[in-house]
PDB file of N, CA and C in Angstrom:
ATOM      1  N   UNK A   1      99.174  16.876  -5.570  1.00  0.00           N
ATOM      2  CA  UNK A   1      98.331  16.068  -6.432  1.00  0.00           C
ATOM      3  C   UNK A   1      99.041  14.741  -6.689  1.00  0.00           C
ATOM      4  N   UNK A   2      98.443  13.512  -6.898  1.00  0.00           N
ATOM      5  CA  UNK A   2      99.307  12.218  -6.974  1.00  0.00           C
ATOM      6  C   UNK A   2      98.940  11.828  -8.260  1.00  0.00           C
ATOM      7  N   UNK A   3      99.311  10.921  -8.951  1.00  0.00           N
ATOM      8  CA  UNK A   3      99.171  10.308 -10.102  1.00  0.00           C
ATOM      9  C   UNK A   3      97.719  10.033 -10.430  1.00  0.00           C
ATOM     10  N   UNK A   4      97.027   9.309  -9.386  1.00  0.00           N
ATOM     11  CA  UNK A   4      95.839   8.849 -10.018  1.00  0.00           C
ATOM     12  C   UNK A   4      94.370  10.377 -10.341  1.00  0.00           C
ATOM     13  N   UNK A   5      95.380  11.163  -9.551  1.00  0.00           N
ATOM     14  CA  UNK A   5      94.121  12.602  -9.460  1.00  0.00           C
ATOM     15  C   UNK A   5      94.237  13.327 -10.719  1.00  0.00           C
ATOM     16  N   UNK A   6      96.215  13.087 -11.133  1.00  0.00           N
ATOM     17  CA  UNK A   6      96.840  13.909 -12.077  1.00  0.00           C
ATOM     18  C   UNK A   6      95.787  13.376 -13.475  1.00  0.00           C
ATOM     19  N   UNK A   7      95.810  11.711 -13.627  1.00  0.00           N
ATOM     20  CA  UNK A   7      95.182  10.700 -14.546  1.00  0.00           C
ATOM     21  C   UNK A   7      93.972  10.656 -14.889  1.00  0.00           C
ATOM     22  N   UNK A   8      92.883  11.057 -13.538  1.00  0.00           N
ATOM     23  CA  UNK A   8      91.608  11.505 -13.810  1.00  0.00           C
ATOM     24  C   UNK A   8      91.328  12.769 -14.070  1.00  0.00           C
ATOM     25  N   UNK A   9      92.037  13.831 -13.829  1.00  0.00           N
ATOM     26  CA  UNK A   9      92.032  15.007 -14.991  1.00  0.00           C
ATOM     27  C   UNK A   9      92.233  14.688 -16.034  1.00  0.00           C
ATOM     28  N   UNK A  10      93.449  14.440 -16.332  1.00  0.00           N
ATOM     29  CA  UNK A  10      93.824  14.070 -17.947  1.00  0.00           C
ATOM     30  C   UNK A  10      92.661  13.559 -18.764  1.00  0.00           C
ATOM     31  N   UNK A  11      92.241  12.175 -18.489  1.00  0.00           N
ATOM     32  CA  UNK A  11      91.029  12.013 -18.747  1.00  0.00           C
ATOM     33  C   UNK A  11      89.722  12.643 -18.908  1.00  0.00           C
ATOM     34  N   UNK A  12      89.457  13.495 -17.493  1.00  0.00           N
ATOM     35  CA  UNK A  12      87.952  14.276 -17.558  1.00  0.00           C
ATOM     36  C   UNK A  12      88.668  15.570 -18.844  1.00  0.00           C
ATOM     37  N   UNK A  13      89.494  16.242 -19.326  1.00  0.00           N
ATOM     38  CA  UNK A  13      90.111  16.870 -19.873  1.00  0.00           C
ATOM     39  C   UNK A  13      89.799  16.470 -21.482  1.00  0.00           C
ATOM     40  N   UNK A  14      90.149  15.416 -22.059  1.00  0.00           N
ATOM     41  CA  UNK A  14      90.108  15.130 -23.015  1.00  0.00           C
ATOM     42  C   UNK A  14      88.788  14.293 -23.533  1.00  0.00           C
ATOM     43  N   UNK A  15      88.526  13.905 -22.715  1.00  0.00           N
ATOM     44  CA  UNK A  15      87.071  12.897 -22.593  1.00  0.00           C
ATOM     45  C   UNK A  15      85.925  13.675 -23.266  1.00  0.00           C
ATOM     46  N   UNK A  16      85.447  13.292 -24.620  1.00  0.00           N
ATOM     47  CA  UNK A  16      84.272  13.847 -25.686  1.00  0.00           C
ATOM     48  C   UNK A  16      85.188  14.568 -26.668  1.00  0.00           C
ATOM     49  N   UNK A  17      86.235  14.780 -27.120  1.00  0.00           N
ATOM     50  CA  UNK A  17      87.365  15.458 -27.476  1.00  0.00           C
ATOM     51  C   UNK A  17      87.254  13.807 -29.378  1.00  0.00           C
ATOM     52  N   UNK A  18      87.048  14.604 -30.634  1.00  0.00           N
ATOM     53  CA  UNK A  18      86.540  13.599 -31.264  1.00  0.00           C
ATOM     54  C   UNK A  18      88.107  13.421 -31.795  1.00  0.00           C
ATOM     55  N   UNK A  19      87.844  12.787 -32.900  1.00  0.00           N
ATOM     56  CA  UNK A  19      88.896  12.444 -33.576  1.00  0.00           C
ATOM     57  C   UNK A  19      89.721  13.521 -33.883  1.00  0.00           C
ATOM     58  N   UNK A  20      89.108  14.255 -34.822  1.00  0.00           N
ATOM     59  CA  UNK A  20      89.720  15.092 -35.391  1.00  0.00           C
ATOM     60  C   UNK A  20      90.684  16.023 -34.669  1.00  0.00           C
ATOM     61  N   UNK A  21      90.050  16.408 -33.655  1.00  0.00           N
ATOM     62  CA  UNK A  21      90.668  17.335 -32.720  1.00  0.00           C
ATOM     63  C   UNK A  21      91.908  16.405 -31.770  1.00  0.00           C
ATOM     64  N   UNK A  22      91.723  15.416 -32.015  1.00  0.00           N
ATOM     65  CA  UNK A  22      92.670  14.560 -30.984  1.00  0.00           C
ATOM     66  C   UNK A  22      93.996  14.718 -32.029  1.00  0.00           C
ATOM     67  N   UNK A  23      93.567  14.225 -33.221  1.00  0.00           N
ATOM     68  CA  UNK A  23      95.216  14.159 -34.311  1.00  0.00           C
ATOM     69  C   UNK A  23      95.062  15.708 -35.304  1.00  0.00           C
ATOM     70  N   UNK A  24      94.710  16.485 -34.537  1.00  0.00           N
ATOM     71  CA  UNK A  24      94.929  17.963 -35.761  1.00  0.00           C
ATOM     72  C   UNK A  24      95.948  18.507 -34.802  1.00  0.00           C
ATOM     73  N   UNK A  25      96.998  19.268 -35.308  1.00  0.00           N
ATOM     74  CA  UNK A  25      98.444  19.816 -35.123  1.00  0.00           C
ATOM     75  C   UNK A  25      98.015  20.623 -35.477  1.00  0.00           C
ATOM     76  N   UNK A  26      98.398  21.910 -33.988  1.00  0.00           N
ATOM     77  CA  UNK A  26      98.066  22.939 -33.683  1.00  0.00           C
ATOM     78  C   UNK A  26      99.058  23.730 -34.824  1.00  0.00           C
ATOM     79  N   UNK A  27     100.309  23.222 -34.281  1.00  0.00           N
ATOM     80  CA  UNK A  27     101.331  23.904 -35.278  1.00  0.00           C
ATOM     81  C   UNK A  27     102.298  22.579 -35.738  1.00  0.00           C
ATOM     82  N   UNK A  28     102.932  22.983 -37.058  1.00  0.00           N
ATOM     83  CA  UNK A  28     103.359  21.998 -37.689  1.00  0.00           C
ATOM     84  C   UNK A  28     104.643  21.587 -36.481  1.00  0.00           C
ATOM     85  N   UNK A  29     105.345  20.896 -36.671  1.00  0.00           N
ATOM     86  CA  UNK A  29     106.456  20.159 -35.946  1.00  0.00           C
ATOM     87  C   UNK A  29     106.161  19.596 -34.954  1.00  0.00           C
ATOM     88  N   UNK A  30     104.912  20.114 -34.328  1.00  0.00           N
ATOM     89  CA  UNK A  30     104.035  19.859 -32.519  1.00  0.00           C
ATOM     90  C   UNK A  30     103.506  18.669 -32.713  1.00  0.00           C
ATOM     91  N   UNK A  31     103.389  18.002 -31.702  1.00  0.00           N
ATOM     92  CA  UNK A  31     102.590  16.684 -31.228  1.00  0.00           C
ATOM     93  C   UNK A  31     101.076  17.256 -30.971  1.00  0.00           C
ATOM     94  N   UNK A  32     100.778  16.159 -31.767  1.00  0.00           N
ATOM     95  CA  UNK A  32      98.540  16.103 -31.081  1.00  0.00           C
ATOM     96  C   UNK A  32      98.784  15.629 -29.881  1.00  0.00           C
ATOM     97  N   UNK A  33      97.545  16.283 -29.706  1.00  0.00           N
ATOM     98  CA  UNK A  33      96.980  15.527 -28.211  1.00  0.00           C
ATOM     99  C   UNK A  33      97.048  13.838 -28.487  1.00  0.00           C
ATOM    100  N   UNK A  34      96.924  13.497 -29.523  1.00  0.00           N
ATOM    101  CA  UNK A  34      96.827  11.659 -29.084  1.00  0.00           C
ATOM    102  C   UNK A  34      98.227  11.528 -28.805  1.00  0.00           C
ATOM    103  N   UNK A  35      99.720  11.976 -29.765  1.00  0.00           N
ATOM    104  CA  UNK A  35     100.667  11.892 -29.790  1.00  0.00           C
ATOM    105  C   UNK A  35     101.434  11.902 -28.141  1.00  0.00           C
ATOM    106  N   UNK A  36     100.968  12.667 -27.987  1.00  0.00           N
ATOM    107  CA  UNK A  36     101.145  13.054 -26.443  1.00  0.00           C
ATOM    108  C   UNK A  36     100.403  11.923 -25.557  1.00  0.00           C
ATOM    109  N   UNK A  37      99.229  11.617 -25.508  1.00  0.00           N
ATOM    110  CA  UNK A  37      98.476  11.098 -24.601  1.00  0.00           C
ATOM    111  C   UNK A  37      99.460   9.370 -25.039  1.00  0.00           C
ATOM    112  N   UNK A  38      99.866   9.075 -26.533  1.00  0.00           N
ATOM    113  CA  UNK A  38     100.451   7.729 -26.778  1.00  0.00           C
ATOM    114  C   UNK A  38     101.697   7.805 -25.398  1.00  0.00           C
ATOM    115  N   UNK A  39     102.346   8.967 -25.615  1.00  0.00           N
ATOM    116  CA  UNK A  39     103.398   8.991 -24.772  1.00  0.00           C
ATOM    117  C   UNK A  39     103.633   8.804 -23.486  1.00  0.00           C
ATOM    118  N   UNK A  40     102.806   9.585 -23.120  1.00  0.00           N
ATOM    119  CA  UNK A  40     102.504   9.239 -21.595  1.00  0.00           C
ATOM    120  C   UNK A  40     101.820   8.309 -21.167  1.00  0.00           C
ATOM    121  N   UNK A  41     101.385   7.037 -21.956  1.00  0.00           N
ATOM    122  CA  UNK A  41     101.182   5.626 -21.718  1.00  0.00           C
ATOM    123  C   UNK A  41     101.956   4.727 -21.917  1.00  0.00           C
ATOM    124  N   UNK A  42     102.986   5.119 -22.873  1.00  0.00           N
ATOM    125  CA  UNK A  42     104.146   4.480 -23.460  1.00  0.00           C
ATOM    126  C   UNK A  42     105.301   4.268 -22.212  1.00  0.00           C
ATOM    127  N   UNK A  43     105.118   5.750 -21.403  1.00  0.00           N
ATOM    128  CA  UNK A  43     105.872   6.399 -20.750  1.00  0.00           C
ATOM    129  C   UNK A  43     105.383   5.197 -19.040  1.00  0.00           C
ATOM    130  N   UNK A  44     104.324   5.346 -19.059  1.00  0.00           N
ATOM    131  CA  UNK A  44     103.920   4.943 -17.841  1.00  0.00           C
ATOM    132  C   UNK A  44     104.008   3.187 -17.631  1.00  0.00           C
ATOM    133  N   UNK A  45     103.774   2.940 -18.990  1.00  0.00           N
ATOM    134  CA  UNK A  45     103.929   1.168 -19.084  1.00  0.00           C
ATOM    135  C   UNK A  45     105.612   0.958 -18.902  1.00  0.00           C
ATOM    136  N   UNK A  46     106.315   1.453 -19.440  1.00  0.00           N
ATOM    137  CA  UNK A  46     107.448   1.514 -18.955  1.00  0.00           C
ATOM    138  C   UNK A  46     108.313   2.132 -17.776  1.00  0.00           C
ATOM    139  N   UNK A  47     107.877   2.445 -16.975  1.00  0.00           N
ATOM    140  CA  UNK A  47     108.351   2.895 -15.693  1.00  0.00           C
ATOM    141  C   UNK A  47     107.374   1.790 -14.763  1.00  0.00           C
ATOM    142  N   UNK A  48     106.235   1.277 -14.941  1.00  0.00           N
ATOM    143  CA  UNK A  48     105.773   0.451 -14.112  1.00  0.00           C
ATOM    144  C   UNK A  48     106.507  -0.760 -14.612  1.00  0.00           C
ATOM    145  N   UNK A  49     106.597  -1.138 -15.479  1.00  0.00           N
ATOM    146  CA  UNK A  49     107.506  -2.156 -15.930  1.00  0.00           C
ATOM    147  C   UNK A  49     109.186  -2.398 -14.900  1.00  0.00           C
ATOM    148  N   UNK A  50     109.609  -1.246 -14.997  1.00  0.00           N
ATOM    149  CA  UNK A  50     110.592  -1.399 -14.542  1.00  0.00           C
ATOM    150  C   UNK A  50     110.913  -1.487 -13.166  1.00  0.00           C
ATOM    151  N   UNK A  51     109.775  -1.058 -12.492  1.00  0.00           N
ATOM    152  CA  UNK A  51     109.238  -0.558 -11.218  1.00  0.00           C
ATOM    153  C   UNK A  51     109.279  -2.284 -10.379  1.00  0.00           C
ATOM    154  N   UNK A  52     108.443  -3.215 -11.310  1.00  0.00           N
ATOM    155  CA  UNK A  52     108.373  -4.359 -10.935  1.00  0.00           C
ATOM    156  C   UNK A  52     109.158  -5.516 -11.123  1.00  0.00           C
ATOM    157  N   UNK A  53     110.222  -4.851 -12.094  1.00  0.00           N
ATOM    158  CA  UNK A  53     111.496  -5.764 -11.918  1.00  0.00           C
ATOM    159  C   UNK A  53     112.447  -5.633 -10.962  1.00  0.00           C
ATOM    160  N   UNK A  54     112.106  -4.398  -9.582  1.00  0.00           N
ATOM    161  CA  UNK A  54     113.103  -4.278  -8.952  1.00  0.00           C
ATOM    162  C   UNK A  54     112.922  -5.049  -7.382  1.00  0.00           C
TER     163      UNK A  54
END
């Protein structure tokens, strides 16, 4: 599977998924789904970032 197939799951996955359910913590100490989804954009802007300084 490559990134962009991995990305359009992720998406079709969470996609209609409202608020509530995006920032409610399953269990206390755990990351939401947005928390997570921040990350792995956080994650990805910075590795393409760096990607293009080389």
């Amino acid at each position: 599977m490559n990134i962009h197939a991995v990305r359009a799951e992720l998406i079709e996955t969470v996609d209609g998924l409202s608020d509530a359910e995006i920032n409610q913590r399953a269990v206390e100490g755990v990351w939401t789904i947005g928390q997570v989804l921040e990350h792995l954009y956080l994650t990805e802007t910075a590795v393409a970032h760096h990607a293009k300084k080389r």
